[in-house]
Protein backbone atom coordinates (compact mmCIF):
# COMPACT_ATOMS: atom_id res chain seq x y z
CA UNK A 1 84.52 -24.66 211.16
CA UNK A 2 87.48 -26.55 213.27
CA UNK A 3 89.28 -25.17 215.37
CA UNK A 4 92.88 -25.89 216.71
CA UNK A 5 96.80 -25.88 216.08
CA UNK A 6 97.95 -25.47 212.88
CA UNK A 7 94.32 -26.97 211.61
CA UNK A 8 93.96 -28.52 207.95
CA UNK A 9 90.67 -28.26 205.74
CA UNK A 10 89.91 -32.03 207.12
CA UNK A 11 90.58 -30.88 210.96
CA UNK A 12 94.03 -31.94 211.74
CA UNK A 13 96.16 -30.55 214.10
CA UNK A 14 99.20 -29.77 215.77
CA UNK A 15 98.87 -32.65 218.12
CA UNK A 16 96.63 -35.26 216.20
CA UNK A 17 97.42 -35.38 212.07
CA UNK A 18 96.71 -39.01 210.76
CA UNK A 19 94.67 -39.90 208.05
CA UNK A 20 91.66 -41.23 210.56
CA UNK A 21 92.52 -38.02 212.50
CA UNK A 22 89.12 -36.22 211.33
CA UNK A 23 86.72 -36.11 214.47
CA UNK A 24 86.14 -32.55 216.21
CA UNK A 25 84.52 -31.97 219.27
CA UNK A 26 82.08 -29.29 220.89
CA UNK A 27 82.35 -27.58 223.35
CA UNK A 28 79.16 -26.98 225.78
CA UNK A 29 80.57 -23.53 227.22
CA UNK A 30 82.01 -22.29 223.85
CA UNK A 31 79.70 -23.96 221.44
CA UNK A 32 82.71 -24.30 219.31
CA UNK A 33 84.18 -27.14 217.62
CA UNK A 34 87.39 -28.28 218.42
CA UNK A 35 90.61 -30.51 216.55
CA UNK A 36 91.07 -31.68 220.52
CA UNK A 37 91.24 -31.22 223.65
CA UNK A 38 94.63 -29.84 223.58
CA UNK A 39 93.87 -27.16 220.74
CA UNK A 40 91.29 -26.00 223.26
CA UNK A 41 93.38 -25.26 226.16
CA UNK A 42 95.63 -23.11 223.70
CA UNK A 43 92.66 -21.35 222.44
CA UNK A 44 90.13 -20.66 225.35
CA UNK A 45 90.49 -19.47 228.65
CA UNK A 46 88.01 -22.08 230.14
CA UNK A 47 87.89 -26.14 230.94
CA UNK A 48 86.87 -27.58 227.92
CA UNK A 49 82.97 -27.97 228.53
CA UNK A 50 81.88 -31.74 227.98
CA UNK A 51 79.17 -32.85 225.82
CA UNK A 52 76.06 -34.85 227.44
CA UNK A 53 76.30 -37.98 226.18
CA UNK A 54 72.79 -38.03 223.72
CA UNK A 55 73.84 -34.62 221.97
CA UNK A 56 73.53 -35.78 218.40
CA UNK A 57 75.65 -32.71 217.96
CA UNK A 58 78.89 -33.38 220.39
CA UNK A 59 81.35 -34.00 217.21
CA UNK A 60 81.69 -33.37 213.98
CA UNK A 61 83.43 -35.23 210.54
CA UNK A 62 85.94 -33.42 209.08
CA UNK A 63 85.64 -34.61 205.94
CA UNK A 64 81.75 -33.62 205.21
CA UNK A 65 81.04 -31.62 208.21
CA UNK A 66 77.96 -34.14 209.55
CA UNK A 67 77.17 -33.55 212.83
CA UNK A 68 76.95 -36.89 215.47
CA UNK A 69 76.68 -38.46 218.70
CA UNK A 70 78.79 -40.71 220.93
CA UNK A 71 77.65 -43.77 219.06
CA UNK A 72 79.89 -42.92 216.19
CA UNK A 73 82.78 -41.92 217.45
CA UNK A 74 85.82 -43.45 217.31
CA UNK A 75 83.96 -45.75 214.54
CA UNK A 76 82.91 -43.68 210.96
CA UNK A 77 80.68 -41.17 210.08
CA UNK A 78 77.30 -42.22 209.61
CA UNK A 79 76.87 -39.83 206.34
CA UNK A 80 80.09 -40.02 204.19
CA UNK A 81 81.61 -43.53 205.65
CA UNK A 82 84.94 -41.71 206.52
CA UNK A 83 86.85 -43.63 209.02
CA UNK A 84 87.53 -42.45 212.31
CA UNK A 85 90.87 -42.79 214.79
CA UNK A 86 89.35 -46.04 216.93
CA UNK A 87 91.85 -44.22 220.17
CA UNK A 88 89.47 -41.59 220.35
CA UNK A 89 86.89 -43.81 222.49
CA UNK A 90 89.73 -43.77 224.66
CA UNK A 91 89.24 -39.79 225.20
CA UNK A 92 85.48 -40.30 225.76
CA UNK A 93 85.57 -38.63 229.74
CA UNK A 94 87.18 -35.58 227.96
CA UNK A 95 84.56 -35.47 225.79
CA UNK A 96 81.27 -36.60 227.17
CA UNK A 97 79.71 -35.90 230.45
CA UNK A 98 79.59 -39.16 232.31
């Protein structure tokens, strides 16, 4: 499960909506996954806690709900092919422990 702002079935929210807009990330203290960064800070009461950087678990597709690593995001999931926003590698320190 996603979740965020005003979240669709496919994980967009309030603050990120396009069509490549799929891509949710955990978070280490909350073990939750997240639309973004932003729909975290509305929802938690804690720093969003960032991923270590070989967790083959730090994001997640919205579209088929696979479970990856850093190497695909911003790129596609590696199970259904779904493409993702290529800005989110510009996110990666919010993400990923460095």
């Amino acid at each position: 499960m996603i979740l965020g702002v005003d979240v669709d079935r496919q994980g967009r929210c309030a603050h990120w909506h396009s069509d490549v807009d799929v891509v949710a990330n955990k978070c280490l203290l909350c073990d939750d996954y997240f639309a973004c960064s932003l729909c975290h800070a509305a929802l938690r009461d804690h720093p969003f806690g960032r991923m270590p950087r070989d967790a083959h678990e730090a994001a997640m597709c919205g579209v088929c709900g696979h479970t990856f690593g850093l190497a695909a995001y911003g790129k596609q999931c590696p199970s259904c092919g779904q493409l993702f926003n290529p800005g989110c590698s510009d996110h990666v320190e919010e993400y990923f422990l460095d």
